[in-house]
Each structure stands twice: as structure tokens, then as C-alpha cells.
Protein backbone atom coordinates (compact mmCIF):
# COMPACT_ATOMS: atom_id res chain seq x y z
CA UNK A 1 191.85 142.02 -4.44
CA UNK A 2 192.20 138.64 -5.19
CA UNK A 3 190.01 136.85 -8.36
CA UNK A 4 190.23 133.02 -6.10
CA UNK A 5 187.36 132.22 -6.03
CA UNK A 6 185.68 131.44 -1.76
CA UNK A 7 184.25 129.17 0.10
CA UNK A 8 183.01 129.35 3.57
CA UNK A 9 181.98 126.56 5.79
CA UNK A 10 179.90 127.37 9.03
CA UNK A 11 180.42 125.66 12.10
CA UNK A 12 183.56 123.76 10.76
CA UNK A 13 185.57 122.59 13.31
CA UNK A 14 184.31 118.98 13.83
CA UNK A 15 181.52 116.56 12.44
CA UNK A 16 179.81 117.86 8.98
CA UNK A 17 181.53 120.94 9.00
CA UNK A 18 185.03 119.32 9.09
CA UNK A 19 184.08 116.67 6.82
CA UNK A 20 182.34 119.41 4.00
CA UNK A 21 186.06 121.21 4.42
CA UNK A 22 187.93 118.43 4.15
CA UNK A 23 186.19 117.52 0.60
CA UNK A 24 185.81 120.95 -0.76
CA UNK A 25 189.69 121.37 -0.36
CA UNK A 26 189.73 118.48 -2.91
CA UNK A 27 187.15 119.44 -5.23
CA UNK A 28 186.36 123.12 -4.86
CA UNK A 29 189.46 125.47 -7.05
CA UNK A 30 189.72 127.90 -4.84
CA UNK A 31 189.73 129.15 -1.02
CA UNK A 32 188.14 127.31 1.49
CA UNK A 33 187.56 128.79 4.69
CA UNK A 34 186.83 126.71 7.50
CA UNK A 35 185.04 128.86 10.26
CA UNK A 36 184.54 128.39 13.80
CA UNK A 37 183.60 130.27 16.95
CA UNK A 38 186.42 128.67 19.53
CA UNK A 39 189.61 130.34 17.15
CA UNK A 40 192.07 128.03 18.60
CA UNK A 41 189.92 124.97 17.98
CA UNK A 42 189.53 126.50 14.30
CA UNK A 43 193.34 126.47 14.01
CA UNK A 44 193.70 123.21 15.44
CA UNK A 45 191.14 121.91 12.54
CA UNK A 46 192.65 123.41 10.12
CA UNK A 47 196.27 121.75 11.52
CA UNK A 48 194.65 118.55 11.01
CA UNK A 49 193.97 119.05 7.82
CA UNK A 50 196.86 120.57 6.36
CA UNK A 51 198.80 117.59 7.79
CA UNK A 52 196.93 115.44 5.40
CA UNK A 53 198.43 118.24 2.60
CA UNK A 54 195.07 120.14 2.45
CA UNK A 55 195.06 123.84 2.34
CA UNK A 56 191.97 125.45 4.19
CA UNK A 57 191.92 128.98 5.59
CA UNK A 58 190.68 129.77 8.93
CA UNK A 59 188.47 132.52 9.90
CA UNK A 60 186.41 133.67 13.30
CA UNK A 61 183.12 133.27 13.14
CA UNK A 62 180.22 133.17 15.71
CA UNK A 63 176.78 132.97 13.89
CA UNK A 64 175.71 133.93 17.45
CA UNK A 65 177.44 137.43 17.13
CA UNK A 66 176.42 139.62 14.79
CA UNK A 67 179.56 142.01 14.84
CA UNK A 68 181.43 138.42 13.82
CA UNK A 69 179.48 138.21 10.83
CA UNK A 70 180.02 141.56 9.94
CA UNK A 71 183.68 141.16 10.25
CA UNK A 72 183.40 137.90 8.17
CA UNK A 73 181.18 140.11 5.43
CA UNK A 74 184.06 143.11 5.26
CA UNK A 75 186.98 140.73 5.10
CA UNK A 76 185.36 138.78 2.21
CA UNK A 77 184.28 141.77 0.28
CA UNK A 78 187.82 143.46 0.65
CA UNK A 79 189.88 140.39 -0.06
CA UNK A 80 187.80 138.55 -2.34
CA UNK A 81 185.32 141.53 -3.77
CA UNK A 82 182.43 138.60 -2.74
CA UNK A 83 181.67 135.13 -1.95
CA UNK A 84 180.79 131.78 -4.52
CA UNK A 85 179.79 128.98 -2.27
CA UNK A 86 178.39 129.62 1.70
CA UNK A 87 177.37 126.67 3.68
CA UNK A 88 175.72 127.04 6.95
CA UNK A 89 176.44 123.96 8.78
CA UNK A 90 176.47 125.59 12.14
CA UNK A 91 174.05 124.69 14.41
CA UNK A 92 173.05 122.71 17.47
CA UNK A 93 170.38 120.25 19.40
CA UNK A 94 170.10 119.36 22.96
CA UNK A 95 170.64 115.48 23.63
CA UNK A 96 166.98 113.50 24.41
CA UNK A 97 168.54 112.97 27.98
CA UNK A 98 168.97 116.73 28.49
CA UNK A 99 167.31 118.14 32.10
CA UNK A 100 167.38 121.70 30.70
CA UNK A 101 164.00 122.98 30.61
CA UNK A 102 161.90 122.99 27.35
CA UNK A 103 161.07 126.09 27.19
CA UNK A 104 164.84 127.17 27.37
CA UNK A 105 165.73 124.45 24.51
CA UNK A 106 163.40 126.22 22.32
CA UNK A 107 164.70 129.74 22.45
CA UNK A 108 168.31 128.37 22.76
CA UNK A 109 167.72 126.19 19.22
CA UNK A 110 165.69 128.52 17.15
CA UNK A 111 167.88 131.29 18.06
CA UNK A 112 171.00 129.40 16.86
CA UNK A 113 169.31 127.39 13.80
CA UNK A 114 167.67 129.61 12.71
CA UNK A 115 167.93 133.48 13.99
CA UNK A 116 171.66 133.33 13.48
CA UNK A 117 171.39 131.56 10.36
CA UNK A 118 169.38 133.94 9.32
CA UNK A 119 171.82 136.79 10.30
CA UNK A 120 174.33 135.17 8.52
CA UNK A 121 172.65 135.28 5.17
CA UNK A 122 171.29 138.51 5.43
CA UNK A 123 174.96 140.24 5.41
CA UNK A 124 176.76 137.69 2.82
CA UNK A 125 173.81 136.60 0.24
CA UNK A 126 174.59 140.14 -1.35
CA UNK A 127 178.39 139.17 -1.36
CA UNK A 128 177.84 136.36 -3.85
CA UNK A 129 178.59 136.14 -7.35
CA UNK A 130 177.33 135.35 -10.11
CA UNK A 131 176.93 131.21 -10.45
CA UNK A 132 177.01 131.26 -6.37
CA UNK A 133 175.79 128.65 -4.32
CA UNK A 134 174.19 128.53 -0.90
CA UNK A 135 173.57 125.37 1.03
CA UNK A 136 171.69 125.89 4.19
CA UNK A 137 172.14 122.39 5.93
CA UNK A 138 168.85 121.30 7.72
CA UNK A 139 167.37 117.65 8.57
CA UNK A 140 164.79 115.33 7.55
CA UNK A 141 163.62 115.87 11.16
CA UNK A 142 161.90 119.21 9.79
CA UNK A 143 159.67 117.60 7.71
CA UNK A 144 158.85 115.23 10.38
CA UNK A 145 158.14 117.63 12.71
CA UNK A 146 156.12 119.58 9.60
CA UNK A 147 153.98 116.64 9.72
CA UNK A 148 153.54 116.47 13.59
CA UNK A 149 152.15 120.58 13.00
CA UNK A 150 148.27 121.10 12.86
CA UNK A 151 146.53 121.74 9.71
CA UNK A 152 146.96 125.37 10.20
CA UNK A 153 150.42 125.79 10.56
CA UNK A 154 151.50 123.38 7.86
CA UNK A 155 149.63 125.28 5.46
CA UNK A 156 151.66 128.15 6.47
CA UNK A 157 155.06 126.47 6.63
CA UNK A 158 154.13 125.41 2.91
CA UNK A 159 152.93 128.45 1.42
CA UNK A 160 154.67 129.86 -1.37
CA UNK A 161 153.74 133.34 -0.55
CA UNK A 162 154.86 133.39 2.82
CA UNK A 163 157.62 135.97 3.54
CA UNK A 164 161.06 135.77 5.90
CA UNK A 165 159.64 138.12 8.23
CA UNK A 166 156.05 135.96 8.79
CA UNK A 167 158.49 133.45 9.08
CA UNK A 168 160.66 134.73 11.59
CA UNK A 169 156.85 135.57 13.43
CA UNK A 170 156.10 132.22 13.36
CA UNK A 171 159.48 131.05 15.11
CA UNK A 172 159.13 133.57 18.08
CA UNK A 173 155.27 132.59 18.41
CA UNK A 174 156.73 128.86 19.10
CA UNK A 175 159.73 130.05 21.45
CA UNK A 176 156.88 132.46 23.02
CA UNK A 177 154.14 128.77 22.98
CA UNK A 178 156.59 127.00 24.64
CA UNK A 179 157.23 129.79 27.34
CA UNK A 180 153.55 129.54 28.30
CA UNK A 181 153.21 125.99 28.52
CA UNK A 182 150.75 125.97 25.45
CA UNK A 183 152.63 124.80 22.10
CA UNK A 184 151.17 121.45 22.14
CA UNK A 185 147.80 122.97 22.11
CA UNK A 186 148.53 125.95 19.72
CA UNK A 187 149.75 122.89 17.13
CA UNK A 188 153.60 122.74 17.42
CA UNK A 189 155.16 119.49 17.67
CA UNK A 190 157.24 118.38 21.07
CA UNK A 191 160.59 119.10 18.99
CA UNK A 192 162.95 121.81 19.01
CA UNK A 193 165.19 120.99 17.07
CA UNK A 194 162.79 120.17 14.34
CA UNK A 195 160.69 123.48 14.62
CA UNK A 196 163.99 125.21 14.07
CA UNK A 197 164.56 122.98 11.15
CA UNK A 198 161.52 123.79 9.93
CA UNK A 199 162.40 127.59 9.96
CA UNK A 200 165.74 126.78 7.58
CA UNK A 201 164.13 124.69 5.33
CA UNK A 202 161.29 127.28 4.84
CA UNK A 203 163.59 130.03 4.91
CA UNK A 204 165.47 128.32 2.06
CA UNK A 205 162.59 128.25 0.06
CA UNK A 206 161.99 132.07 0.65
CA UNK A 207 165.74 132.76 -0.35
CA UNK A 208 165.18 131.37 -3.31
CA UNK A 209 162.22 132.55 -4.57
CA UNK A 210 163.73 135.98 -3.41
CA UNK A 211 167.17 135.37 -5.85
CA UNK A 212 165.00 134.94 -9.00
CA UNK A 213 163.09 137.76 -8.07
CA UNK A 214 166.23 139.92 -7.83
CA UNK A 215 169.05 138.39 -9.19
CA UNK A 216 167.58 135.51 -11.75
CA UNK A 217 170.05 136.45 -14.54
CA UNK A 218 172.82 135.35 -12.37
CA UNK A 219 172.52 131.65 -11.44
CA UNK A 220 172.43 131.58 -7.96
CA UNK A 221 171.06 128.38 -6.73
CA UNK A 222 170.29 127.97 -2.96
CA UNK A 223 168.80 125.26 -1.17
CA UNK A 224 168.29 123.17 2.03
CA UNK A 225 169.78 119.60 2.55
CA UNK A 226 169.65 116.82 5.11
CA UNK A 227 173.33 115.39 5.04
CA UNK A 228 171.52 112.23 6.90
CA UNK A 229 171.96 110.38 10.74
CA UNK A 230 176.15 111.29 10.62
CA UNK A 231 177.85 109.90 13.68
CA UNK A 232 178.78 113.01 15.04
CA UNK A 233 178.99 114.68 18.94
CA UNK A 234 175.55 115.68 18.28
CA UNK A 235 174.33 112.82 16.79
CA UNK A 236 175.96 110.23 18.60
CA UNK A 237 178.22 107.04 18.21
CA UNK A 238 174.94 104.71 16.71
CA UNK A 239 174.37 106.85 13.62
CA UNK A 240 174.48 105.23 9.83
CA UNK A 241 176.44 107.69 8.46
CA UNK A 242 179.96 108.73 8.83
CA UNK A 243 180.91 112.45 8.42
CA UNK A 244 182.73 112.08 5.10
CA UNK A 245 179.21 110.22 3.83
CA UNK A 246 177.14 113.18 5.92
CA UNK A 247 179.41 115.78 3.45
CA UNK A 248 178.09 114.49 0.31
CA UNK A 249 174.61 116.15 -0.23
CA UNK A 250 176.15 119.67 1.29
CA UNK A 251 178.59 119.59 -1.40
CA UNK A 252 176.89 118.19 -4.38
CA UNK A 253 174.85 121.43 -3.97
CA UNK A 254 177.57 123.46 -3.57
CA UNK A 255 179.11 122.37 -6.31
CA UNK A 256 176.64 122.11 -9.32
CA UNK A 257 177.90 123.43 -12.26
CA UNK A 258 177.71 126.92 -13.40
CA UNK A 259 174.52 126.92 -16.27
CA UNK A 260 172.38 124.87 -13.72
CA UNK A 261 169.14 125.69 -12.91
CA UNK A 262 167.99 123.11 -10.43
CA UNK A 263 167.91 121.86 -7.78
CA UNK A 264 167.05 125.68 -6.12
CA UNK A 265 164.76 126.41 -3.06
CA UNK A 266 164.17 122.49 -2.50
CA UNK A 267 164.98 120.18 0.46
CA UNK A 268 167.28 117.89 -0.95
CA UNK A 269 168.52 114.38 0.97
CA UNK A 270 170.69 111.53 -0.95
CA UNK A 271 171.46 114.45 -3.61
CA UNK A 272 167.38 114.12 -4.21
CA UNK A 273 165.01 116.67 -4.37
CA UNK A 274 162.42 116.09 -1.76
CA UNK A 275 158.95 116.64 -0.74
CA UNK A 276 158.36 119.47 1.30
């Protein structure tokens, strides 16, 4: 078993993902795995990469599939006997322009955001070490979409009580809203994408508060991050930031040095703690 200390990148192949890799293989001493769902894409990003004299690993991975994370989970535990730094990048939103009905956005985006993010960190949170670090990578847009919530439901979303599986109630009650043609009414905001950004951002904070419950002697900090507007195939060609720039939140947090106790279950954007 070997003592190299791992990372693992979600959703790696291209845009954030790539970008996080590509800057963790300079700054992060040990393995980094860049994961993907498409394996020969994967391989192909991880070409790229090592032709600029980088040295990621590749790895199969469909947050989607839950027998892919489980064969993510056994390989790490047998070859590395755990995990130090997971970052979920992975994830997806439907352009504005997109004909696909709403209804179908919503169960296609919280399912991926945030169900299989979810999965994810159920079966490798117990993996990590001691000193580990999670990053869950979300977007200002949740707390925009927090904002666009009635009374009722923001008081939930902000709770510090609330637990993953309320949580997880909450995000089928909007896919189920939106079914039904009522979500406006029942106080959801016309977003998808920002509703399932709401669920990793308030997941986060549950982690969190979770880890010192269970684990606080070890160090484990875990929080949620906007990287920013990163000109990206999901972002498009107009936004501000370019991927390298969108990396540096995600891996400040990944990063922070063993002994620190903060940031952990925040929202952090421009390496800031935000308001939630």
C-alpha cells in the first residue's frame, strides 16, 4: 500500500476540472487523479498534460453510477489505505437557450449536482485522513437563487440544524414542484441550476458540522466554493474568468495547511468566506 499521499478531481477532463489538475500537479506532493466518465477523453486529458511534463493519474469515474464510485472507493482504500484532498467539480447546467422542458432540467440537474454529489461523498468522506480536505465546488448562483426562495424555505436552507436527509427532502419536493407546474407558487426560484447549487452549498455546511461531530480531532476541513464566471463549455466564450483563474479558490481550499481550522462548512468565493 502506498504512503503518497491522493488527490481526486471530479469531472476533470475539461474546464475547472482540467484547470484544478493541472495546478494541483504543481503544488499538491503527491497523486493526482484526474477523473472522468468518457475513459478515453480522461486519457486524452491526462496526454495533454503530461506533454507539458505533468504527471496526473487517470481513473473512471461516473458520479452518475454508483457501482463507479464504489470502484473509485475500493481502489483508493487498497492502493492508498484512504484519500487527503476530494474535489467535486463534476457537474452540469442546461444553456438559457435550451428547449428541453423545465421540469426535465430540474430532475436532470439536481440529480447530477447534487444526488450524485452526494453519492460520491457518502462512500469516500470515510476514506480521508487525517488533515483531509474536501472542496465541493458550487456557484454564487446558489445564493442568488437562496435569495429568490420565500421566507419559508430560506429559513430552512439556512438552518443550522437541518440534516442531509431533510435536505435531500427538500431537493425532491422541488424536482416533484416543478413536475406539477407549481414551484413558483410553492416558493422556488425559476433556476435549476441554482436550486441544485443550493443543495451543495447546504450540504457542505451539513458535512461539516457532521466532521466535528465525529472526527474533530482530525482536521478535516470541508467547504463549498464558487471558482467564479470561468469561460468554459458550460459557461460560455463571454465569461471573466479563465479556467486557470476559475482553479484558484478550489485549490486554495484544498490546500490549506495541516493545523488549520478555518475556513470549514463556509461558501467561499475569491478565497473569501462568504455570506450564506
Amino acid at each position: 500500500m502506498s504512503n503518497t499521499p491522493v488527490a481526486v478531481v471530479t469531472g476533470a477532463n475539461k474546464g475547472i476540472g482540467f484547470a484544478i489538475v493541472r495546478t494541483l500537479c504543481k503544488q499538491f506532493s503527491g497523486d493526482v487523479y484526474l477523473t472522468a466518465r468518457d475513459a478515453n477523453r480522461g486519457e486524452a486529458a491526462v496526454k495533454q498534460l503530461q506533454a507539458e511534463g505533468l504527471k496526473p493519474l487517470f481513473h473512471q469515474l461516473d458520479i452518475n453510477d454508483l457501482q463507479s464510485i464504489r470502484v473509485l472507493r475500493d481502489f483508493l482504500k487498497d492502493k492508498y489505505g484512504g484519500l487527503n484532498v476530494l474535489i467535486n467539480n463534476a457537474g452540469i447546467a442546461f444553456k438559457v437557450a435550451d428547449t428541453t422542458p423545465f421540469a426535465t432540467q430540474a430532475e436532470v440537474t439536481v440529480r447530477t449536482n447534487f444526488s450524485a454529489l452526494r453519492d460520491v461523498c457518502r462512500e469516500l468522506l470515510p476514506l480521508l485522513k487525517p488533515n483531509g480536505r474536501v472542496v465541493n465546488v458550487s456557484s454564487t448562483v446558489s445564493v442568488r437563487a437562496l435569495s429568490g426562495c420565500s421566507q419559508d424555505l430560506q429559513k430552512k436552507f439556512r438552518s443550522d440544524t437541518i440534516t442531509e436527509e431533510e435536505l435531500a427532502k427538500l431537493m425532491e419536493k422541488f424536482i416533484e414542484d416543478t413536475k406539477n407546474g407549481v414551484h413558483e407558487k410553492e416558493g422556488w426560484p425559476n433556476t435549476a441550476y441554482g436550486v441544485s447549487k443550493i443543495g451543495v452549498t447546504v450540504l457542505s455546511r451539513i458535512q461539516a458540522r457532521l466532521l466535528n461531530e465525529t472526527r474533530k480531532a482530525d482536521g478535516i476541513l470541508l467547504n463549498a466554493c464558487c471558482p467564479g464566471w470561468v469561460r468554459t463549455d458550460m459557461a460560455g466564450p463571454n465569461a471573466t474568468k479563465t479556467p486557470e483563474e476559475g482553479a484558484e479558490t478550489p485549490v486554495y481550499l484544498a490546500l490549506l495547511p495541516p493545523g488549520a481550522d478555518k475556513p470549514h462548512g463556509q461558501f467561499v468565493s475569491e478565497k473569501k468566506v462568504q455570506s450564506w
